[in-house]
C-alpha atoms as a PDB file:
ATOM      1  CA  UNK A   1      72.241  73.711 113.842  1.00  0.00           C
ATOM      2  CA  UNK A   2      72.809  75.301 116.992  1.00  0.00           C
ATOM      3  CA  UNK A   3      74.652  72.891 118.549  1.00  0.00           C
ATOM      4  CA  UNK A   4      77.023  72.752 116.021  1.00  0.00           C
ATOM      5  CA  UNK A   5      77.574  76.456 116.909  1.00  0.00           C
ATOM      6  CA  UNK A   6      77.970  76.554 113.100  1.00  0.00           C
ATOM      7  CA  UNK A   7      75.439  79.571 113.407  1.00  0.00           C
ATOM      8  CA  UNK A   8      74.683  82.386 115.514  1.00  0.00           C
ATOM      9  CA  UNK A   9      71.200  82.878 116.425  1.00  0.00           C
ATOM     10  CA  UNK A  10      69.956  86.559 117.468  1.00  0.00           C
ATOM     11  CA  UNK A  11      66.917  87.056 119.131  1.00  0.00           C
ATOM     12  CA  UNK A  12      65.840  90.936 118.126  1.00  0.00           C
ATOM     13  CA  UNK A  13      62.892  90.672 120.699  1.00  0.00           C
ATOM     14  CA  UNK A  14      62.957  93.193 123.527  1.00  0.00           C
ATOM     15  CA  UNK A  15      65.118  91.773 127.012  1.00  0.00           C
ATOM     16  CA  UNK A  16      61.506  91.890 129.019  1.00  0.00           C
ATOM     17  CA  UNK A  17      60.044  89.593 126.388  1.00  0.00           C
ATOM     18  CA  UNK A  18      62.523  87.001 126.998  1.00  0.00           C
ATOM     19  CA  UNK A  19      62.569  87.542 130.633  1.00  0.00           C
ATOM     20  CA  UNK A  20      58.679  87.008 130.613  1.00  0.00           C
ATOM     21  CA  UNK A  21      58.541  84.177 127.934  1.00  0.00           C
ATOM     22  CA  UNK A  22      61.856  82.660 127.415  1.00  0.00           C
ATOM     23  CA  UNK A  23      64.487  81.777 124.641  1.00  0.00           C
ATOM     24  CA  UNK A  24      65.872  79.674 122.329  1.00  0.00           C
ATOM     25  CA  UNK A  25      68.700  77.606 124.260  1.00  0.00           C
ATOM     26  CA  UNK A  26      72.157  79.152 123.019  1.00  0.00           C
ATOM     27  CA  UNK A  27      70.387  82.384 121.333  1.00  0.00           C
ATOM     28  CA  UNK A  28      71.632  86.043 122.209  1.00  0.00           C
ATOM     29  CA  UNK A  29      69.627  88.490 122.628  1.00  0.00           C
ATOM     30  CA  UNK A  30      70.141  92.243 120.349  1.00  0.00           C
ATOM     31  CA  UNK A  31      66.811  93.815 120.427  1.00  0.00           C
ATOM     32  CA  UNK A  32      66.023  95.263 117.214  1.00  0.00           C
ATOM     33  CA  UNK A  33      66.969  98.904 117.796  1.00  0.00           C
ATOM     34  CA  UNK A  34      70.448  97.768 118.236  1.00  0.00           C
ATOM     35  CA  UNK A  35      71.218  95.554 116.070  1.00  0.00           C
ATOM     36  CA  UNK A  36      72.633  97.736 113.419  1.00  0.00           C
ATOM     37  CA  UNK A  37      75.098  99.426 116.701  1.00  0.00           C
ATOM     38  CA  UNK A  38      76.133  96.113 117.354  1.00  0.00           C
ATOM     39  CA  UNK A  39      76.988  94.482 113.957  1.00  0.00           C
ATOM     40  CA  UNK A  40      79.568  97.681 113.939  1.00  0.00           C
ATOM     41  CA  UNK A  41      80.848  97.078 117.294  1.00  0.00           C
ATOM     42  CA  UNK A  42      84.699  96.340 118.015  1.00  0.00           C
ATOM     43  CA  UNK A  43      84.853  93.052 118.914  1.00  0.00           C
ATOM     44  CA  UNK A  44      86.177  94.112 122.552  1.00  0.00           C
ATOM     45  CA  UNK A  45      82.777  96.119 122.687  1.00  0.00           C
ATOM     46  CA  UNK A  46      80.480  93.670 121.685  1.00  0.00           C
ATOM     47  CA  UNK A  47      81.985  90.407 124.036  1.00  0.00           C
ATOM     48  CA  UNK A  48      81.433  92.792 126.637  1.00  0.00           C
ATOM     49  CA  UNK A  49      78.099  93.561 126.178  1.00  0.00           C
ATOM     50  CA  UNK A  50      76.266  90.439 124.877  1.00  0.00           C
ATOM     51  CA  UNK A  51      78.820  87.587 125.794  1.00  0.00           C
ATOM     52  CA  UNK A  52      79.488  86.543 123.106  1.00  0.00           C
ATOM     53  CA  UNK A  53      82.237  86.673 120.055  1.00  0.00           C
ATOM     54  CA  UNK A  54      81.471  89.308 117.458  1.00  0.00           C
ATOM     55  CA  UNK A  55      80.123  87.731 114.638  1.00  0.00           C
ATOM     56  CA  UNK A  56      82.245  88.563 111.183  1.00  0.00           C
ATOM     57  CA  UNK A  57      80.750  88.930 107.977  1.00  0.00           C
ATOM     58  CA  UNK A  58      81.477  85.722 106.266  1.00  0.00           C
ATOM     59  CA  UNK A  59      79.298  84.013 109.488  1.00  0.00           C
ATOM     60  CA  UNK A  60      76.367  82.535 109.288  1.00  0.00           C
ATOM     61  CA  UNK A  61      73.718  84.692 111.382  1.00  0.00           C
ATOM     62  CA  UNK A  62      70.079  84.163 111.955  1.00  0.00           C
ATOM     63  CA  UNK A  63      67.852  86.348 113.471  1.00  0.00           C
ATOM     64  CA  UNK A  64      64.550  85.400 115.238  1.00  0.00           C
ATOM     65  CA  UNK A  65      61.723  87.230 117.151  1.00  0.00           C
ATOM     66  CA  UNK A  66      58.237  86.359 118.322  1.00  0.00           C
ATOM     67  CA  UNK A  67      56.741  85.747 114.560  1.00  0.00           C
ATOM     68  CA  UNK A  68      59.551  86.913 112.027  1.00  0.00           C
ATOM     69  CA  UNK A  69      58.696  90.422 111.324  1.00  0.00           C
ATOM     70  CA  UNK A  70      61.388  92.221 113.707  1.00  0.00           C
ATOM     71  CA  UNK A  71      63.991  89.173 112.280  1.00  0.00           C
ATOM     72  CA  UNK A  72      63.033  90.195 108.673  1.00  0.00           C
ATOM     73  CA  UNK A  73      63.923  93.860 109.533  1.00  0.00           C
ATOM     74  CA  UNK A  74      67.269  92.695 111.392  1.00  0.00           C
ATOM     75  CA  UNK A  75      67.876  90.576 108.587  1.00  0.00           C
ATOM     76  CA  UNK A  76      67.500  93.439 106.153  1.00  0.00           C
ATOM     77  CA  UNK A  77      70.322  95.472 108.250  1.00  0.00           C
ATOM     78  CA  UNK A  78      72.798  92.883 108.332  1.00  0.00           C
ATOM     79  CA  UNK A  79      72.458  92.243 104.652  1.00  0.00           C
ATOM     80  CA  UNK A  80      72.353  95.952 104.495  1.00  0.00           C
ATOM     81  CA  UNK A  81      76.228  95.724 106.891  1.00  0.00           C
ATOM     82  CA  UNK A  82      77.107  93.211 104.067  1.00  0.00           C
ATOM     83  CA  UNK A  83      76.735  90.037 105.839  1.00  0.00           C
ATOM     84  CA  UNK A  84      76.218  88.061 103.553  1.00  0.00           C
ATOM     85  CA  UNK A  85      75.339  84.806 104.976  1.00  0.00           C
ATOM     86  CA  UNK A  86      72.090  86.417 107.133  1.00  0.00           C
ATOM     87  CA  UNK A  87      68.494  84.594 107.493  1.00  0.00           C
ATOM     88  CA  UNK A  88      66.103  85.251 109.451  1.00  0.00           C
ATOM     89  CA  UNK A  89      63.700  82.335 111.043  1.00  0.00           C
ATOM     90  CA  UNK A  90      60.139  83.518 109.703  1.00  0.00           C
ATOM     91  CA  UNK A  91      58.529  81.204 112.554  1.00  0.00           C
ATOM     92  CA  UNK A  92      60.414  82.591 115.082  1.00  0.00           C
ATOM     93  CA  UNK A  93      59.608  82.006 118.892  1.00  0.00           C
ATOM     94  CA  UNK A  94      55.772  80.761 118.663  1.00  0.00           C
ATOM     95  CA  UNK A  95      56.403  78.218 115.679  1.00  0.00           C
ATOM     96  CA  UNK A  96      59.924  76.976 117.666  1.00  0.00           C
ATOM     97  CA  UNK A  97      57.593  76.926 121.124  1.00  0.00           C
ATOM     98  CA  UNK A  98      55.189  74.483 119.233  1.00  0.00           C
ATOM     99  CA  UNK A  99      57.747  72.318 117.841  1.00  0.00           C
ATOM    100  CA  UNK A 100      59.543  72.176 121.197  1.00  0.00           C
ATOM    101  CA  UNK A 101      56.335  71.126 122.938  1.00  0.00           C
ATOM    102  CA  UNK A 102      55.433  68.460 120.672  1.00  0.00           C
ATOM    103  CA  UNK A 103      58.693  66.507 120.789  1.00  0.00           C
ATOM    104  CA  UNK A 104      58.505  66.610 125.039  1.00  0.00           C
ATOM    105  CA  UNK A 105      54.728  65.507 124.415  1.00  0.00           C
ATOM    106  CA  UNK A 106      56.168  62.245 122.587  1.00  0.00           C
ATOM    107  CA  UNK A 107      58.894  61.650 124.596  1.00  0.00           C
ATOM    108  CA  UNK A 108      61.439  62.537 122.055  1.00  0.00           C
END
């Protein structure tokens, strides 16, 4: 899904938790305490400070975090902004780290 940058994936974890364990390729990070700031942004604002295009409300957005209870409550706020198309991944980072281990283990 990513690839198809038919979604935009936000990572609500702090910055020095992906600095110290990493990220999902093509995520962008909004920690939590901003995300409602930045779902309001102008879209000047908010290409400036995440690199990346403001999403609108008819895109699809899904937030992730370590283990989906920081994504839940960023998923509530965007819902909340009325965008409507909002999930949140309920794995988050450790399931997605498991997955991403097993398919190097087998070579896929």
């Amino acid at each position: 899904m990513l690839n198809s940058k038919k979604i935009m994936l936000i990572d609500v974890r702090e910055t020095w938790e992906i600095l110290e364990y990493g990220k999902i390729p093509g995520s962008v990070n909004i920690p939590l305490d901003e995300v409602g700031e930045a779902l309001q942004m102008n879209p000047r604002d908010f290409k400036e400070k995440y690199s990346e295009a403001k999403p609108s409300k008819s895109d699809s957005l899904v937030f992730s975090c370590l283990a989906g209870v920081r994504s839940k409550k960023a998923l509530d706020t965007a819902l909340s902004l009325g965008f409507k198309s909002a999930q949140h991944y309920a794995g988050g980072w450790k399931e997605w780290v498991t997955y991403e281990f097993s398919e190097k283990k087998q070579g896929n």
